[in-house]
N, C-alpha and C. Protein backbone atom coordinates (compact mmCIF):
# COMPACT_ATOMS: atom_id res chain seq x y z
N UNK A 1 -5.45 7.86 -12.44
CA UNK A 1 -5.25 8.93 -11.48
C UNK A 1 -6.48 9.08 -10.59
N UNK A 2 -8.04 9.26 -10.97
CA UNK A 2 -9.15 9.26 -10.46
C UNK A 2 -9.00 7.63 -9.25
N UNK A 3 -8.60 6.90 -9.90
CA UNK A 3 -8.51 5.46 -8.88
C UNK A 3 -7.75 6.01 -7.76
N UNK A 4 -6.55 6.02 -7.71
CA UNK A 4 -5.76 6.92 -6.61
C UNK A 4 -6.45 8.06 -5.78
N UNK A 5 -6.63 8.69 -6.56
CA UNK A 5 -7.50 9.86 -5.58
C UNK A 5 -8.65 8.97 -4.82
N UNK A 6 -10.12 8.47 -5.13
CA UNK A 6 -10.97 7.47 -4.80
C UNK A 6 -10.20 6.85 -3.55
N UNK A 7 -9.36 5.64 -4.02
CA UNK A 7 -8.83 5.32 -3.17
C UNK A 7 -8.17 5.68 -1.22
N UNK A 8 -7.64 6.91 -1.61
CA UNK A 8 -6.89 7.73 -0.51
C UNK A 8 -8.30 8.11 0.07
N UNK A 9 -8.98 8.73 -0.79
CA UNK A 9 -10.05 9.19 0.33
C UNK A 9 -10.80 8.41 0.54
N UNK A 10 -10.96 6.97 0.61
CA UNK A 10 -11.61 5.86 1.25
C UNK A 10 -10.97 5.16 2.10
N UNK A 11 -9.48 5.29 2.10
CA UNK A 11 -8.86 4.88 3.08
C UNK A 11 -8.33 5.83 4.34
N UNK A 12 -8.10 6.86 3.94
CA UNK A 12 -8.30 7.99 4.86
C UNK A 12 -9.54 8.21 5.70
N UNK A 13 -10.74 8.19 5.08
CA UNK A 13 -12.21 7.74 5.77
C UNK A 13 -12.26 6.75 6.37
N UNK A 14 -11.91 5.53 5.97
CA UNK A 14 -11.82 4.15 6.61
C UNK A 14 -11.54 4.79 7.97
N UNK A 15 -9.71 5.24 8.22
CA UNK A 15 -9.07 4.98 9.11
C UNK A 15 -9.45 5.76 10.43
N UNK A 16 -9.72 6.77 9.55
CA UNK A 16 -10.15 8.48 10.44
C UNK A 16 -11.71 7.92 11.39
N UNK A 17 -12.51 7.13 10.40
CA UNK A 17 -13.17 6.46 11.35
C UNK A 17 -12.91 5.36 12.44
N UNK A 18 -12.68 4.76 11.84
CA UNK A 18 -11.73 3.40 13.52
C UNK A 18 -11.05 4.68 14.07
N UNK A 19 -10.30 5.10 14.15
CA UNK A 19 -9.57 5.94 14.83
C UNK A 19 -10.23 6.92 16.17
N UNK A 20 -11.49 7.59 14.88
CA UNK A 20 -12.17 8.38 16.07
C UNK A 20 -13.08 7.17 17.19
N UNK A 21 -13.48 5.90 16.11
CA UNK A 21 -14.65 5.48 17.30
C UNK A 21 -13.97 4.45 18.35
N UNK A 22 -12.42 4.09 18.15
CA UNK A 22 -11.13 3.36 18.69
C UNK A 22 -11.22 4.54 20.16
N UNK A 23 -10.90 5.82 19.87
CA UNK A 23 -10.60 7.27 20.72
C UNK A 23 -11.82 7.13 21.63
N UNK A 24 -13.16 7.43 21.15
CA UNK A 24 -14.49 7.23 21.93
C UNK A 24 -14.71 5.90 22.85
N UNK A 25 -14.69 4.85 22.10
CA UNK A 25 -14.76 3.75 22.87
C UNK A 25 -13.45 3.29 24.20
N UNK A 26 -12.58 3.30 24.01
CA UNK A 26 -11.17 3.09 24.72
C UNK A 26 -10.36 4.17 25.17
N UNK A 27 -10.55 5.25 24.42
CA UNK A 27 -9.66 6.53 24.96
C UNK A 27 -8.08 6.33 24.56
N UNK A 28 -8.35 5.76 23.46
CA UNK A 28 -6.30 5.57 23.47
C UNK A 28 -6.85 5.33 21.65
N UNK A 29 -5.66 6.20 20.89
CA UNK A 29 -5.02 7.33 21.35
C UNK A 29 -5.86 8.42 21.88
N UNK A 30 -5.08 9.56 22.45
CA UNK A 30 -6.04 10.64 22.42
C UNK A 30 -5.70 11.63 21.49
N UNK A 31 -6.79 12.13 20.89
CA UNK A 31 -7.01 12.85 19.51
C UNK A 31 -8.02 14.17 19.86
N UNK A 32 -7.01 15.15 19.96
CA UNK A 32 -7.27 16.16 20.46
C UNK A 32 -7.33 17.33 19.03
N UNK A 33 -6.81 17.12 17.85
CA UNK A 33 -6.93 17.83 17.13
C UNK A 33 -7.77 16.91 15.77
N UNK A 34 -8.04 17.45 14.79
CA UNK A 34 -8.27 17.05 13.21
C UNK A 34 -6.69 16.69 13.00
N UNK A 35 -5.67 17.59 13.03
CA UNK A 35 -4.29 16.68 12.68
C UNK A 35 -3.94 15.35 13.24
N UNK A 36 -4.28 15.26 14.07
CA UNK A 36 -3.71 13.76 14.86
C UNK A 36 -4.23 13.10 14.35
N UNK A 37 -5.65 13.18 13.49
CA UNK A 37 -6.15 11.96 13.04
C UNK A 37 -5.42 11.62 11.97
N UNK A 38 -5.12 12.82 11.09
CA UNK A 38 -4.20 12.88 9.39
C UNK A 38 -2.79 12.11 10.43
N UNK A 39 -1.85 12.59 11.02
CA UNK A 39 -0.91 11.89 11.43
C UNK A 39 -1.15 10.53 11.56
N UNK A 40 -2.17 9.81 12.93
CA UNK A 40 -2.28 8.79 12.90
C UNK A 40 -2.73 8.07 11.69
N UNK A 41 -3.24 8.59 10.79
CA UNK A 41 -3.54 7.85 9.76
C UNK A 41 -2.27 7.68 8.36
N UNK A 42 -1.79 8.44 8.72
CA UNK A 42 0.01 8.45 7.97
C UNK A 42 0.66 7.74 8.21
N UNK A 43 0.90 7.22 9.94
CA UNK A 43 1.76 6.13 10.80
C UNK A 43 0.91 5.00 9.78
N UNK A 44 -0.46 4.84 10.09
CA UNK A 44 -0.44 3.23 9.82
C UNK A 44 -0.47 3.03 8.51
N UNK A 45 -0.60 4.09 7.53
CA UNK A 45 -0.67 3.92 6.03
C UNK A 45 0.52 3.34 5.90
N UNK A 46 1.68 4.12 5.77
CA UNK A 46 3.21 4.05 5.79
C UNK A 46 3.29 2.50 6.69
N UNK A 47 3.28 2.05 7.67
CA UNK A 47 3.28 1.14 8.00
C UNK A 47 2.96 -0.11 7.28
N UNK A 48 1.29 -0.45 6.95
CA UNK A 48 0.79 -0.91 6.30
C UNK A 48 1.52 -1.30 5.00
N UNK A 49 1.69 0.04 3.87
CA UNK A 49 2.40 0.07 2.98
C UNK A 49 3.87 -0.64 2.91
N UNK A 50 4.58 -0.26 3.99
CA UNK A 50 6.26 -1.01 4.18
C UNK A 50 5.72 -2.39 4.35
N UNK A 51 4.72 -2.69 5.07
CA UNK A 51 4.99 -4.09 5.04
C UNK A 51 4.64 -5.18 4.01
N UNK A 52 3.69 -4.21 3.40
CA UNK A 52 3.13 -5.66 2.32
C UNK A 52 3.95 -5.13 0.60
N UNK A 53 5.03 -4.26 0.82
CA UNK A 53 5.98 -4.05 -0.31
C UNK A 53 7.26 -5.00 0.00
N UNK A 54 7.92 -5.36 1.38
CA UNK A 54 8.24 -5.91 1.73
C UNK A 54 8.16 -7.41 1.95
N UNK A 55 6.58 -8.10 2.18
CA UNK A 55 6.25 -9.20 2.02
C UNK A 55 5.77 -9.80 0.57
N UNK A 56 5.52 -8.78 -0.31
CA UNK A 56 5.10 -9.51 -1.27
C UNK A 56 6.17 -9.90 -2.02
N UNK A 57 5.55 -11.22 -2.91
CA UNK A 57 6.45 -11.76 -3.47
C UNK A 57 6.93 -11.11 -4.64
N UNK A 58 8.33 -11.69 -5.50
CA UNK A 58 8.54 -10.98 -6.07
C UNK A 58 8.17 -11.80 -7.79
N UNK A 59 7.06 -12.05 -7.88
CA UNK A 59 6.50 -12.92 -8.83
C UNK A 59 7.15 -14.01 -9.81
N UNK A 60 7.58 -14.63 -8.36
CA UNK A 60 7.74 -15.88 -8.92
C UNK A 60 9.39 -16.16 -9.36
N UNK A 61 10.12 -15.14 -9.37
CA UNK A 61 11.27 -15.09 -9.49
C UNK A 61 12.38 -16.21 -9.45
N UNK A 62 12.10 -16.48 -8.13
CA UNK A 62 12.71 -17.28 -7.71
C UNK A 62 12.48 -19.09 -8.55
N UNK A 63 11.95 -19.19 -9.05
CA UNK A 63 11.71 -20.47 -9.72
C UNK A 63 12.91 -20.56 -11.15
N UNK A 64 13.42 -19.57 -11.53
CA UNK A 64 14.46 -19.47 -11.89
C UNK A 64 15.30 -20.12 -11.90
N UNK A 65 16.20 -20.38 -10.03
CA UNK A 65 17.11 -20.44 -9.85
C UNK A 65 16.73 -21.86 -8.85
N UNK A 66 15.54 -22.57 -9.21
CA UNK A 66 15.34 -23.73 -8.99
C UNK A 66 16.30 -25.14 -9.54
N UNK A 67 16.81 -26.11 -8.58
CA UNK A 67 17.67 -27.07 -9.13
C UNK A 67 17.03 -27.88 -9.95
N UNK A 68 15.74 -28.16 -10.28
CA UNK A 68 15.11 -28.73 -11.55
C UNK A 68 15.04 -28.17 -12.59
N UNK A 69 15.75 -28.75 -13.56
CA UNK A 69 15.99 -28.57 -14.92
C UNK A 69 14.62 -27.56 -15.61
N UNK A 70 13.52 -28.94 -14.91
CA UNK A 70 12.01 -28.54 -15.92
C UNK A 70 11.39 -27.31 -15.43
N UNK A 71 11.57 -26.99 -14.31
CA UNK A 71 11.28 -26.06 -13.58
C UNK A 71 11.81 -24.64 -14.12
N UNK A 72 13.02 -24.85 -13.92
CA UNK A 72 13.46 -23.93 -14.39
C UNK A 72 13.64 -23.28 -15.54
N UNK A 73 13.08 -24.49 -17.19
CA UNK A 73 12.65 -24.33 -18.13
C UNK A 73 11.35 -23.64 -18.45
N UNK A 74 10.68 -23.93 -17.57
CA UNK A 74 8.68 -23.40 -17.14
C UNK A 74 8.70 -21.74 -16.74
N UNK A 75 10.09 -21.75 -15.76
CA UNK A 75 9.96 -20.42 -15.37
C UNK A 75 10.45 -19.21 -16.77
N UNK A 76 11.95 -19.81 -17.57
CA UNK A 76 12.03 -18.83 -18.59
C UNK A 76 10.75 -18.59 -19.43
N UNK A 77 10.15 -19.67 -19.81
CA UNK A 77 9.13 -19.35 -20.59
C UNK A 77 7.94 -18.94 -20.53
N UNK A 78 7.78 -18.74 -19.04
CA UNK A 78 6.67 -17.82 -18.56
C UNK A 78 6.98 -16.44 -18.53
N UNK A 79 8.67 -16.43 -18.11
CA UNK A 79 8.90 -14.72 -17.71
C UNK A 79 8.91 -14.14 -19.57
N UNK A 80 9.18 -15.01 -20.40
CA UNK A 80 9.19 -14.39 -21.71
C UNK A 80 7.86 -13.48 -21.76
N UNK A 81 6.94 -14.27 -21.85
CA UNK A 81 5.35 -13.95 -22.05
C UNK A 81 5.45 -12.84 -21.08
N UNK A 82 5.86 -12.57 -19.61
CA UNK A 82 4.92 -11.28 -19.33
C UNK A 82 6.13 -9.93 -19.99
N UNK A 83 7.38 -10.46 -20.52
CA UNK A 83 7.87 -9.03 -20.87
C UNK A 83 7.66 -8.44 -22.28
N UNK A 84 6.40 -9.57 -22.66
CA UNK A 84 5.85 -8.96 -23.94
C UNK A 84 4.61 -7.63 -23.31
N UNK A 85 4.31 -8.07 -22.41
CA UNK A 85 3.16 -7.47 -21.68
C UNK A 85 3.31 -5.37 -21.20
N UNK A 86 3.16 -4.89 -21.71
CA UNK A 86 3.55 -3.16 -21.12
C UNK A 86 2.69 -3.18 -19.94
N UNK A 87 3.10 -2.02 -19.59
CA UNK A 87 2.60 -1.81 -17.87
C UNK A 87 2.51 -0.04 -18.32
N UNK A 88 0.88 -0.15 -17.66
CA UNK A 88 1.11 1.72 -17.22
C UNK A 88 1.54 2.05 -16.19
N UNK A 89 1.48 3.64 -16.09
CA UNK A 89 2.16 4.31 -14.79
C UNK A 89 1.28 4.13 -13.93
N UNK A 90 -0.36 3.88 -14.36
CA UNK A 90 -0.84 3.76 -12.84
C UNK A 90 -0.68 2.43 -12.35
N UNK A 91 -0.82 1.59 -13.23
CA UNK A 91 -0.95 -0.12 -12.48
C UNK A 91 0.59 -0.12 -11.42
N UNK A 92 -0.05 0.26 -10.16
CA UNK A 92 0.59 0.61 -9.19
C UNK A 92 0.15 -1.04 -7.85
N UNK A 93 0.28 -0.94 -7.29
CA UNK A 93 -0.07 -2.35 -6.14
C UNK A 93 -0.51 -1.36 -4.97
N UNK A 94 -1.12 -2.26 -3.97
CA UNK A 94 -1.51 -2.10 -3.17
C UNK A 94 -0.79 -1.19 -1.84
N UNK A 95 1.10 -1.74 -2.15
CA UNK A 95 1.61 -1.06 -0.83
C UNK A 95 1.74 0.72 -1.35
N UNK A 96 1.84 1.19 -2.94
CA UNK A 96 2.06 2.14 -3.76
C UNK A 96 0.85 2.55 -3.50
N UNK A 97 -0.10 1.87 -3.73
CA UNK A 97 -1.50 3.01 -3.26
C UNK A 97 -1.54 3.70 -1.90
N UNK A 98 -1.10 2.55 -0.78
CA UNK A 98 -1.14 2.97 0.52
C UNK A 98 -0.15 4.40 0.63
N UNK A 99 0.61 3.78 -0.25
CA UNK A 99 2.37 4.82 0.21
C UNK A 99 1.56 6.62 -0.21
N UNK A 100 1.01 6.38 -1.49
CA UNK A 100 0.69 7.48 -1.93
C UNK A 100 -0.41 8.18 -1.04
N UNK A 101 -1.67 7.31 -0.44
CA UNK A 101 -2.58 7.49 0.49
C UNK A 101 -2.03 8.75 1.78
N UNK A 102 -0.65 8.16 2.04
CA UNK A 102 -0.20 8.27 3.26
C UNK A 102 0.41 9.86 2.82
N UNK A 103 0.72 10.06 1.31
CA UNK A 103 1.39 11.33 1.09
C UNK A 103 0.35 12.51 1.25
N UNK A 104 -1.10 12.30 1.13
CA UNK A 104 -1.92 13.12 0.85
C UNK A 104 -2.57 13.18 2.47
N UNK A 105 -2.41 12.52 3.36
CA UNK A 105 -2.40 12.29 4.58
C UNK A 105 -1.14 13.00 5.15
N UNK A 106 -0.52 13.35 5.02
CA UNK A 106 0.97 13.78 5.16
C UNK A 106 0.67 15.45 4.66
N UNK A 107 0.31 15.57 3.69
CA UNK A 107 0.10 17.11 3.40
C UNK A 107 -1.25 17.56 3.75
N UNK A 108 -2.42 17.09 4.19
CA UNK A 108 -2.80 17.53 5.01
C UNK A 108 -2.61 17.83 6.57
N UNK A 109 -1.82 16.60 7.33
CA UNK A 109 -1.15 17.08 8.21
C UNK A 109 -0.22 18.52 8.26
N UNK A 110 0.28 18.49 7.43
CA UNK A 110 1.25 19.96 7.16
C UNK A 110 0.60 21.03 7.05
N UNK A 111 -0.63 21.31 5.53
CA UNK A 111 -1.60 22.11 5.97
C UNK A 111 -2.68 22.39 6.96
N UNK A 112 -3.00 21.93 7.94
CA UNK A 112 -3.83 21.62 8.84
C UNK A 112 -2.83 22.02 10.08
């Protein structure tokens, strides 16, 4: 949970900075309030996030349904091994961190 929190507010800092020195240097966007920055930084989280939940692979899956016999022998016996493996609630990925980033970016927009 502490990783998540860390996280958001380093990427929220990240962005809020390019953003303001993007605004100073070029004038686009214009960022006339503290909210616009939480907004703009929601657009590209959410953005960000859709796309690399979307592009990533889906580990390997697909080797499954490969027309080689051996192949497709390699793949059952790998997927055995990771469903011995548990998973916590946080081991979350990268587009889930963003997504969540973007929620706390999102409710400050609202409060703000």
């Amino acid at each position: 949970m502490l990783r998540i929190v860390i996280f958001s507010l380093v990427v929220n800092g990240l962005i809020t900075a390019v953003l303001f020195l993007s605004e100073r240097v070029f004038g686009v966007p214009e960022l006339l309030y503290l909210d616009d920055y939480f907004f703009f930084a929601l657009i590209i989280q959410w953005l960000l996030s859709s796309i690399l939940l979307v592009a990533k692979p889906g580990r390997e899956r697909y080797l499954k349904h490969s027309p080689y016999k051996a192949t497709r022998a390699a793949a059952s016996m790998a997927s055995d091994a990771d469903e011995r493996e548990t998973q916590t609630n946080f081991d979350v990925g990268l587009s889930m961190l963003l997504f969540i980033s973007g929620g706390f970016s999102l409710l400050a927009c609202i409060v703000l």
